[in-house]
PDB file of N, CA and C in Angstrom:
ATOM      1  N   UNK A   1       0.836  -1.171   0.000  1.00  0.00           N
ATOM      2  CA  UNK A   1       0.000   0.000   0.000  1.00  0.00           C
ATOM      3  C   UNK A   1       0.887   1.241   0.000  1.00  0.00           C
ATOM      4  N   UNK A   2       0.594   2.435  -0.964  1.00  0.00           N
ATOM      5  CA  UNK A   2       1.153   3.343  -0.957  1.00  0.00           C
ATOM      6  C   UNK A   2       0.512   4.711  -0.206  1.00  0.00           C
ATOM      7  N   UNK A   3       1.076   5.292   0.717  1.00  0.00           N
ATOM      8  CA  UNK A   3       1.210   6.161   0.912  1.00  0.00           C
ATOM      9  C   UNK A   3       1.207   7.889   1.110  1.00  0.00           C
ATOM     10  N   UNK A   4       0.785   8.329   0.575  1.00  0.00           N
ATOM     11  CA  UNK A   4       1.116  10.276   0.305  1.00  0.00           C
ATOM     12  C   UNK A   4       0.932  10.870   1.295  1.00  0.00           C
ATOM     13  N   UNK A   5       2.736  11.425   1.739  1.00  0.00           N
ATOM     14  CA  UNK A   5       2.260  12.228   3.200  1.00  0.00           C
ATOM     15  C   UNK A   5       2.581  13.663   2.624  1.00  0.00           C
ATOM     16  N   UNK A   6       1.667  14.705   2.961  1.00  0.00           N
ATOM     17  CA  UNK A   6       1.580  16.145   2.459  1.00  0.00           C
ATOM     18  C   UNK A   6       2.970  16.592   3.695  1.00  0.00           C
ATOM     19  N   UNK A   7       3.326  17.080   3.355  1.00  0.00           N
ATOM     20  CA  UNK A   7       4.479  17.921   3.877  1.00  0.00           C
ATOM     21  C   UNK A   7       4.403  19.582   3.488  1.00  0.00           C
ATOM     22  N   UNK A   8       3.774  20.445   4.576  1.00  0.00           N
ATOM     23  CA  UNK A   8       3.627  21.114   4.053  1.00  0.00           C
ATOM     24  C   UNK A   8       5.058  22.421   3.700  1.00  0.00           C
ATOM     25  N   UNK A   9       4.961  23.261   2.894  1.00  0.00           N
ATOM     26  CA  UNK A   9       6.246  23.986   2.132  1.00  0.00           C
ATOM     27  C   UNK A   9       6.021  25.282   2.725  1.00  0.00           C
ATOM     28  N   UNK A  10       6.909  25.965   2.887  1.00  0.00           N
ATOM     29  CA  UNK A  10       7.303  27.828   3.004  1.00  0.00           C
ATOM     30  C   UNK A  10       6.754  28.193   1.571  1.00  0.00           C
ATOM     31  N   UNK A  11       7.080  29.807   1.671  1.00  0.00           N
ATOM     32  CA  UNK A  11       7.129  30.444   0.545  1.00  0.00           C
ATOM     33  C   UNK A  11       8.254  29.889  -0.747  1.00  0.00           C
ATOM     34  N   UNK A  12       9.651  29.861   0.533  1.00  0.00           N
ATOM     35  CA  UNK A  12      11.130  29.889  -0.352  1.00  0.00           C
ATOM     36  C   UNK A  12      10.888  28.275  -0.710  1.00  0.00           C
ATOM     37  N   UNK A  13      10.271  27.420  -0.142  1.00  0.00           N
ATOM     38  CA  UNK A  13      10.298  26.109  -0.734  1.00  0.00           C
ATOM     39  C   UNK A  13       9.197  25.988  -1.812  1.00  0.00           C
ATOM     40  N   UNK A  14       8.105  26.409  -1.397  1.00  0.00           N
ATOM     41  CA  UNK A  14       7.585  26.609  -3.283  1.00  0.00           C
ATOM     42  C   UNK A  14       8.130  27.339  -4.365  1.00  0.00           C
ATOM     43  N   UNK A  15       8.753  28.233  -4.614  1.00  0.00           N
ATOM     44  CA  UNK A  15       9.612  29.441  -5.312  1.00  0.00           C
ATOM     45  C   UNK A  15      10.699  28.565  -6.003  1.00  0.00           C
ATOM     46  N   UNK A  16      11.255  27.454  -4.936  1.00  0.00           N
ATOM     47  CA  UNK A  16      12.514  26.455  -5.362  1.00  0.00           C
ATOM     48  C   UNK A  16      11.431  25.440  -6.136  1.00  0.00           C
ATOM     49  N   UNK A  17      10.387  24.625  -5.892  1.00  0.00           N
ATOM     50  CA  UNK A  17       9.744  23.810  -6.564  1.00  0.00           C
ATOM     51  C   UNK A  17       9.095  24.762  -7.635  1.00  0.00           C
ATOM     52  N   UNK A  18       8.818  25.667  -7.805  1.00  0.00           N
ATOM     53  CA  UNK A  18       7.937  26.310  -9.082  1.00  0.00           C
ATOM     54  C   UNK A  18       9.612  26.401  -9.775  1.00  0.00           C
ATOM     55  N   UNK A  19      10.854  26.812  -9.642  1.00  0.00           N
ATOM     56  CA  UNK A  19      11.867  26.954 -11.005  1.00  0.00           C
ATOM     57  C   UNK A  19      12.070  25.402 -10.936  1.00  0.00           C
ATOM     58  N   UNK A  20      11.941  24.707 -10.103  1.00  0.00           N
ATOM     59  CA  UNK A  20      12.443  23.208 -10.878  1.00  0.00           C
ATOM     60  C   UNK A  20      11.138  23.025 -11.640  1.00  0.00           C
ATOM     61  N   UNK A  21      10.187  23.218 -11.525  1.00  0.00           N
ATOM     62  CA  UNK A  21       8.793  22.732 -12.750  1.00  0.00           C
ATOM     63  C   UNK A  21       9.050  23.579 -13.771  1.00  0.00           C
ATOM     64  N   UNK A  22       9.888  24.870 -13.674  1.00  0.00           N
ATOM     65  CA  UNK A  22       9.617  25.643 -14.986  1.00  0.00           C
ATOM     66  C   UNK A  22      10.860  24.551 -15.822  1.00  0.00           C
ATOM     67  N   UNK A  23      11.947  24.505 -15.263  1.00  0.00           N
ATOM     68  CA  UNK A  23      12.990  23.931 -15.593  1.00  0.00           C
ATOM     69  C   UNK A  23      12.370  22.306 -16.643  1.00  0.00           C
ATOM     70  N   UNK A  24      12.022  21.969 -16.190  1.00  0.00           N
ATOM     71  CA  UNK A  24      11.442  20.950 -16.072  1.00  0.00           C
ATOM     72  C   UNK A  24      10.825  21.075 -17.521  1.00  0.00           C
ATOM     73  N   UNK A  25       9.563  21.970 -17.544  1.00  0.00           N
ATOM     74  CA  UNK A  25       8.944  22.308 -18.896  1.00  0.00           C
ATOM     75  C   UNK A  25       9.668  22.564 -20.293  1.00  0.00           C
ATOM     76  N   UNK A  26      10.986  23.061 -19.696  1.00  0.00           N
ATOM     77  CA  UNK A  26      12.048  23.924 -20.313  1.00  0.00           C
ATOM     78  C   UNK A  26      12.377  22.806 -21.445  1.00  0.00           C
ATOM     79  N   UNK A  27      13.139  21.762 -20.512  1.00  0.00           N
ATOM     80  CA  UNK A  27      13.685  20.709 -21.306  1.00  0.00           C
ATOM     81  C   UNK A  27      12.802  19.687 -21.727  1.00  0.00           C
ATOM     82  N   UNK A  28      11.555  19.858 -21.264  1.00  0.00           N
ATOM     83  CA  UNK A  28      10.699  19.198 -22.548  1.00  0.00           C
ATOM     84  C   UNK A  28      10.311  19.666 -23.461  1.00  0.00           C
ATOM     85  N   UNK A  29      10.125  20.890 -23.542  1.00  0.00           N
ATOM     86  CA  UNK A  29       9.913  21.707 -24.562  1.00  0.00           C
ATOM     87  C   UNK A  29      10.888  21.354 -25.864  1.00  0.00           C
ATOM     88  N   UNK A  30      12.017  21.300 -24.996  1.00  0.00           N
ATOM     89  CA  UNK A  30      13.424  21.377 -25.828  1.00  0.00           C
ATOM     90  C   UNK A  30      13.589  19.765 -26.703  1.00  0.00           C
ATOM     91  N   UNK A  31      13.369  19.044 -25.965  1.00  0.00           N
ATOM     92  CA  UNK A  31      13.145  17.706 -26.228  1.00  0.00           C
ATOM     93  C   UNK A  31      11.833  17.397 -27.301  1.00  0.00           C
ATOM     94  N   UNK A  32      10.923  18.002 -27.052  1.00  0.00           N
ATOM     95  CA  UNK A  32       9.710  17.772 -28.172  1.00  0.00           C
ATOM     96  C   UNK A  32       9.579  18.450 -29.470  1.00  0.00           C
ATOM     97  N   UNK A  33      10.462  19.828 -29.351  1.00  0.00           N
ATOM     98  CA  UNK A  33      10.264  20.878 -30.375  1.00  0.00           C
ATOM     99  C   UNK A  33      11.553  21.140 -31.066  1.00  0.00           C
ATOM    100  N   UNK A  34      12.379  21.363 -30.599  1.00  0.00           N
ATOM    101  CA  UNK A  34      14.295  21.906 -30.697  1.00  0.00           C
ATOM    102  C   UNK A  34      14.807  20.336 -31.564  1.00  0.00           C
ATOM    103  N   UNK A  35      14.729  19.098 -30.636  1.00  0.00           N
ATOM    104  CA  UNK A  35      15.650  18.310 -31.180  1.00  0.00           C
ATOM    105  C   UNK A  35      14.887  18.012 -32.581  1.00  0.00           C
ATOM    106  N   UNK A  36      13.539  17.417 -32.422  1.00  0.00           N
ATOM    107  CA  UNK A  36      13.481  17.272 -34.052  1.00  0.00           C
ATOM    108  C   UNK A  36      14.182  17.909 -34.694  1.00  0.00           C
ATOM    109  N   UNK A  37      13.949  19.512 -35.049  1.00  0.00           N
ATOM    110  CA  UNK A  37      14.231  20.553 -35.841  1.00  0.00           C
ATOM    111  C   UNK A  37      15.818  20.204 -36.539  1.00  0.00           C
ATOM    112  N   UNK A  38      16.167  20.112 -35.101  1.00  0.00           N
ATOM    113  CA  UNK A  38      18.237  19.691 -35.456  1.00  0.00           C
ATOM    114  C   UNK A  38      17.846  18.376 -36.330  1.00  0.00           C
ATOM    115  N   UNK A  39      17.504  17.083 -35.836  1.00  0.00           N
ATOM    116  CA  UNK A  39      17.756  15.604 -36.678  1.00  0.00           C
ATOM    117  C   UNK A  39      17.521  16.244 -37.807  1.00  0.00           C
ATOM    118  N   UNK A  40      16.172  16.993 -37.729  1.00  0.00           N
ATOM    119  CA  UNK A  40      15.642  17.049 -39.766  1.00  0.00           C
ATOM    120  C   UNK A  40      16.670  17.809 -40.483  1.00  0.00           C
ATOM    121  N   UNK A  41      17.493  18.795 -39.660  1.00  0.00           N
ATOM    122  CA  UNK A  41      18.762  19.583 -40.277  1.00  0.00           C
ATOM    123  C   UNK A  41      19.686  18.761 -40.330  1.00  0.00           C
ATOM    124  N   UNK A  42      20.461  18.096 -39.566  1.00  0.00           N
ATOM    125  CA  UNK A  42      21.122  16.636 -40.304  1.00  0.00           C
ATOM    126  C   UNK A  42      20.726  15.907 -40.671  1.00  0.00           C
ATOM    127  N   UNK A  43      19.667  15.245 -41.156  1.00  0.00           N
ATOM    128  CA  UNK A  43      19.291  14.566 -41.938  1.00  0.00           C
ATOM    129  C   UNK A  43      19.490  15.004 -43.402  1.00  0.00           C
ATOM    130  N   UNK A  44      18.682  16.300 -43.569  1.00  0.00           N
ATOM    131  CA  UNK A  44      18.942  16.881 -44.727  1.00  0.00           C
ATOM    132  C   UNK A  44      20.745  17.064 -45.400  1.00  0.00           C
ATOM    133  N   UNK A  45      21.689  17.626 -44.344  1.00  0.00           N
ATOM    134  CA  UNK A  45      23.070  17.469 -44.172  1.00  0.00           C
ATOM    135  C   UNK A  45      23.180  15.914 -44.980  1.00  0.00           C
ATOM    136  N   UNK A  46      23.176  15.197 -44.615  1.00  0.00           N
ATOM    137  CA  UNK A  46      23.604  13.770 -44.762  1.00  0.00           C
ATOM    138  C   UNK A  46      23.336  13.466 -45.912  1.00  0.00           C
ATOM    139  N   UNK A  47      21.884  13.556 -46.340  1.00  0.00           N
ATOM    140  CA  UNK A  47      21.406  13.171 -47.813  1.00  0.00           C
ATOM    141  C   UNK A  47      22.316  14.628 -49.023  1.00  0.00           C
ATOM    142  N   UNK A  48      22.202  15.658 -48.401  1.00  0.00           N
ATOM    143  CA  UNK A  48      23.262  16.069 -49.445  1.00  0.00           C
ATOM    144  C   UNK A  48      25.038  16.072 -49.409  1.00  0.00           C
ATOM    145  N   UNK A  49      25.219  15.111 -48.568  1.00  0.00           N
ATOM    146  CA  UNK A  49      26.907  14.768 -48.475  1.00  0.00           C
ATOM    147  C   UNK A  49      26.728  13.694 -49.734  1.00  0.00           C
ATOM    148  N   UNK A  50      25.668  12.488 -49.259  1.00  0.00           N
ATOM    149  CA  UNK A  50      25.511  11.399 -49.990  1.00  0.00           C
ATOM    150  C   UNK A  50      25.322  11.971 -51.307  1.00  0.00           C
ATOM    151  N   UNK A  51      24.518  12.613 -51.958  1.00  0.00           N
ATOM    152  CA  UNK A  51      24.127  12.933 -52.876  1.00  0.00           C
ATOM    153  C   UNK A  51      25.637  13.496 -53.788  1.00  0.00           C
ATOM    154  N   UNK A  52      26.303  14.158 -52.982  1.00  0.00           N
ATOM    155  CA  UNK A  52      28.023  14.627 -53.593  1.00  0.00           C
ATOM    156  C   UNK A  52      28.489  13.563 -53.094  1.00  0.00           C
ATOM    157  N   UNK A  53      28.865  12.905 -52.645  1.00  0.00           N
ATOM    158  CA  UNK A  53      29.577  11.797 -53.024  1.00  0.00           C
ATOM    159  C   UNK A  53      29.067  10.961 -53.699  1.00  0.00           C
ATOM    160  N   UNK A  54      28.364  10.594 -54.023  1.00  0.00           N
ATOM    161  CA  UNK A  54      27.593   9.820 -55.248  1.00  0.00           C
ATOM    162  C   UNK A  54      28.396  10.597 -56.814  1.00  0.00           C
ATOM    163  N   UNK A  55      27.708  11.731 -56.829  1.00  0.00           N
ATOM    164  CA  UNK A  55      28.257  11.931 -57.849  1.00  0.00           C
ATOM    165  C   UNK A  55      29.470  12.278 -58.359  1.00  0.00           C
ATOM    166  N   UNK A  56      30.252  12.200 -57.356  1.00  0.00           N
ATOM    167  CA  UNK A  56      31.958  12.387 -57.398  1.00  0.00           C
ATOM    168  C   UNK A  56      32.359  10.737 -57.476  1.00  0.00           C
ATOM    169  N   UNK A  57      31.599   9.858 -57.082  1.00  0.00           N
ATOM    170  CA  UNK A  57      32.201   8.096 -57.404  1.00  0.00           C
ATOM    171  C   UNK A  57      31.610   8.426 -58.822  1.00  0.00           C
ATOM    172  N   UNK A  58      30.695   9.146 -59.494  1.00  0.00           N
ATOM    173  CA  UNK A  58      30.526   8.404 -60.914  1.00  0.00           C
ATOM    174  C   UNK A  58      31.603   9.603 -61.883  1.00  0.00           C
ATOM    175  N   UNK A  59      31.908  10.404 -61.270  1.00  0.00           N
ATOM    176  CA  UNK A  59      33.331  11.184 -62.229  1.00  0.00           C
ATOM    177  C   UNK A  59      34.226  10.060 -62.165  1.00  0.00           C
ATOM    178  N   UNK A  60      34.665   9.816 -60.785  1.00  0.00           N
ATOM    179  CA  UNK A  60      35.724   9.225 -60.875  1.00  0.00           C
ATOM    180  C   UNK A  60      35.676   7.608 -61.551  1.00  0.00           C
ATOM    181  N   UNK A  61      34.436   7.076 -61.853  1.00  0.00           N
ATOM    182  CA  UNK A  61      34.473   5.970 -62.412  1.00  0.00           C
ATOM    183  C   UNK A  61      34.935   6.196 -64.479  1.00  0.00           C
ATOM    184  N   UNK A  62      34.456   7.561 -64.418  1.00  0.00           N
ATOM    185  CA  UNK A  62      34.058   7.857 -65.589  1.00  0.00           C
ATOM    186  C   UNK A  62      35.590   8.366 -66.316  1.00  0.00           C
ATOM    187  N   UNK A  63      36.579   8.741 -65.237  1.00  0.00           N
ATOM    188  CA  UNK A  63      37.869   8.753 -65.617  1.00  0.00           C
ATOM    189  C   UNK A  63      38.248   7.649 -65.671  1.00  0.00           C
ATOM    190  N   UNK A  64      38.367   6.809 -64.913  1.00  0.00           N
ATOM    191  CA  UNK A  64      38.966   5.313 -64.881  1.00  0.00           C
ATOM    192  C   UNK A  64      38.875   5.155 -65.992  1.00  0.00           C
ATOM    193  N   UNK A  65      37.380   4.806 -66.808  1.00  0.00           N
ATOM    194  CA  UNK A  65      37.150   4.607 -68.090  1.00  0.00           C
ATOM    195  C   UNK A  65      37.890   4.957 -69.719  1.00  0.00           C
ATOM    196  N   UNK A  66      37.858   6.407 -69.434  1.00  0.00           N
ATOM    197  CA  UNK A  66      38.304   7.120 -69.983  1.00  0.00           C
ATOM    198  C   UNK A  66      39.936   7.220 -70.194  1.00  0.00           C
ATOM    199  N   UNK A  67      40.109   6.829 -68.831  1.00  0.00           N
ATOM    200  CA  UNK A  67      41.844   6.563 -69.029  1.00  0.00           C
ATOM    201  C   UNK A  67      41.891   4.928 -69.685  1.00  0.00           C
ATOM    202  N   UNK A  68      41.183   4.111 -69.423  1.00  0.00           N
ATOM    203  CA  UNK A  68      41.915   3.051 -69.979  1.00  0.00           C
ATOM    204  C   UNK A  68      41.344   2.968 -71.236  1.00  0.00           C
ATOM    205  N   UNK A  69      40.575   3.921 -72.158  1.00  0.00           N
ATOM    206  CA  UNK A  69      40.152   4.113 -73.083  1.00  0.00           C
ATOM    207  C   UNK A  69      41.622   4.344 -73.600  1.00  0.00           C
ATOM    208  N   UNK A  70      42.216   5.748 -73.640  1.00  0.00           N
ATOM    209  CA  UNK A  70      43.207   6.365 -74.049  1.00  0.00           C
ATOM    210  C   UNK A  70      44.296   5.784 -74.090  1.00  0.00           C
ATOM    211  N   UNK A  71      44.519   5.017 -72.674  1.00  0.00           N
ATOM    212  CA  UNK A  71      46.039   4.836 -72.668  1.00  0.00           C
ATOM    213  C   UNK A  71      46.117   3.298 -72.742  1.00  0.00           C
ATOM    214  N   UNK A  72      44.942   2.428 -73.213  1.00  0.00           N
ATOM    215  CA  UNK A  72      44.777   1.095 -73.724  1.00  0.00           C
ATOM    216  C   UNK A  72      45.831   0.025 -72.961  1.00  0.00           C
ATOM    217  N   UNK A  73      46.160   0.635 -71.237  1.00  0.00           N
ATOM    218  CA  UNK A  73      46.224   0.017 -70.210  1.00  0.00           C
ATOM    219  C   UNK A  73      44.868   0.136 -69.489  1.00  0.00           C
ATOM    220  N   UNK A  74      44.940  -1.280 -68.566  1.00  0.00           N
ATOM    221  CA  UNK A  74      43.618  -0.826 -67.467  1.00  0.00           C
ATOM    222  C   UNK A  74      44.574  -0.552 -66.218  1.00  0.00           C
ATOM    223  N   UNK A  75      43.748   0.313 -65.506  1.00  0.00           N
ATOM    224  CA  UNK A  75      43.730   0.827 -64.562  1.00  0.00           C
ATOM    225  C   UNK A  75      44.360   0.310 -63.393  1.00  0.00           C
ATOM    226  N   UNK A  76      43.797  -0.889 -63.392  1.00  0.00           N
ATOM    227  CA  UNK A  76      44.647  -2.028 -62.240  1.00  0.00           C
ATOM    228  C   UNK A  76      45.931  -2.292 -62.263  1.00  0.00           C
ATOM    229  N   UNK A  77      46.513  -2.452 -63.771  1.00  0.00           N
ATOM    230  CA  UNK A  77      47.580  -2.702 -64.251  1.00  0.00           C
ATOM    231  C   UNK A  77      48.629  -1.252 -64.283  1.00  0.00           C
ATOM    232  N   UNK A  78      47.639  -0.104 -64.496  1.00  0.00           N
ATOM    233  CA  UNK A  78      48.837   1.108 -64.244  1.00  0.00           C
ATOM    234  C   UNK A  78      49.162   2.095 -63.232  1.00  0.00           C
ATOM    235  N   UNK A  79      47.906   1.372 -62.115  1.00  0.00           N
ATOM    236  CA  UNK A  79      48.443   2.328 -61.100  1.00  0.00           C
ATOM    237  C   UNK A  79      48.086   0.574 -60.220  1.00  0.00           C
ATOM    238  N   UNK A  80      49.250  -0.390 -59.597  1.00  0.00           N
ATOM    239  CA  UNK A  80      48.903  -1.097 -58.698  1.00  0.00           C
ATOM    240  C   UNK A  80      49.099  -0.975 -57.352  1.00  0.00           C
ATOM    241  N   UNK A  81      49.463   0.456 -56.847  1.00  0.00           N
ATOM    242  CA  UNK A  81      49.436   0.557 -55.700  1.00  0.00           C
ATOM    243  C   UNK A  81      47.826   0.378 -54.875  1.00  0.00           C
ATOM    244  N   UNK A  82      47.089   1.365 -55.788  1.00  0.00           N
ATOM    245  CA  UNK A  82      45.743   1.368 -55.133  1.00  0.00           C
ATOM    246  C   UNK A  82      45.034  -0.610 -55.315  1.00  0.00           C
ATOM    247  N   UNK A  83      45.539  -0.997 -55.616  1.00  0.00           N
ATOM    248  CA  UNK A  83      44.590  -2.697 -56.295  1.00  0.00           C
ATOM    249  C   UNK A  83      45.323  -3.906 -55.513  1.00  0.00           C
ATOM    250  N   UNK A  84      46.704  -3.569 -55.004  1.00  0.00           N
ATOM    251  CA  UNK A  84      47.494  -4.560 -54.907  1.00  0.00           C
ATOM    252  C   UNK A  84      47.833  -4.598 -53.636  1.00  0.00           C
ATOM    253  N   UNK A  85      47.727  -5.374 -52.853  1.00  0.00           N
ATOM    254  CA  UNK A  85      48.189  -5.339 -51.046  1.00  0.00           C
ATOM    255  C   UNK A  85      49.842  -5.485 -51.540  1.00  0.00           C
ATOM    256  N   UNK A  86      50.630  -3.941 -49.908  1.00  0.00           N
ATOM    257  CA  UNK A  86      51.707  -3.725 -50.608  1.00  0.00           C
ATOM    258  C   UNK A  86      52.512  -4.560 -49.814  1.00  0.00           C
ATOM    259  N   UNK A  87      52.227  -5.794 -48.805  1.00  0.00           N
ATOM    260  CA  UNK A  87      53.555  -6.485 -48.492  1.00  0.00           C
ATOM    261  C   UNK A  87      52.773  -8.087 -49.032  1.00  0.00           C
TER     262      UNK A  87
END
């Protein structure tokens, strides 16, 4: 069985319990309204990193190409540092 014993408070002890409830409101506020706002701003961040790097892997695929077009070596074969484990 539970309990509730009223204890009653001063002025200065309600004054201290009314800023911990404002406090209180504060960071839910902050928590319900503020953090979304930030995720959806990195979120958005993220999808346009992805979005440039996406299209910087298809330049750089598109040189690869292009070089072993020209220089009728492939790629693996003329640069084997990047392809080849070095010990």
């Amino acid at each position: 069985m539970i309990r509730l014993i009223y204890i009653p408070l001063t002025k200065k002890d309600r004054i201290v319990v009314s800023n911990i409830m404002c406090i209180r409101c504060a960071l839910f506020l902050c928590v319900t309204i503020l953090m979304p706002l930030f995720f959806l701003k990195t979120q958005t961040i993220v999808q346009l990193a992805e979005i440039k790097h996406g299209r910087l892997a298809m330049i750089a695929i598109t040189a690869f190409a292009v070089q072993e077009f020209v220089s009728k070596v492939g790629v693996v074969d003329e640069t084997p540092i990047f392809f080849k484990p070095l010990f």
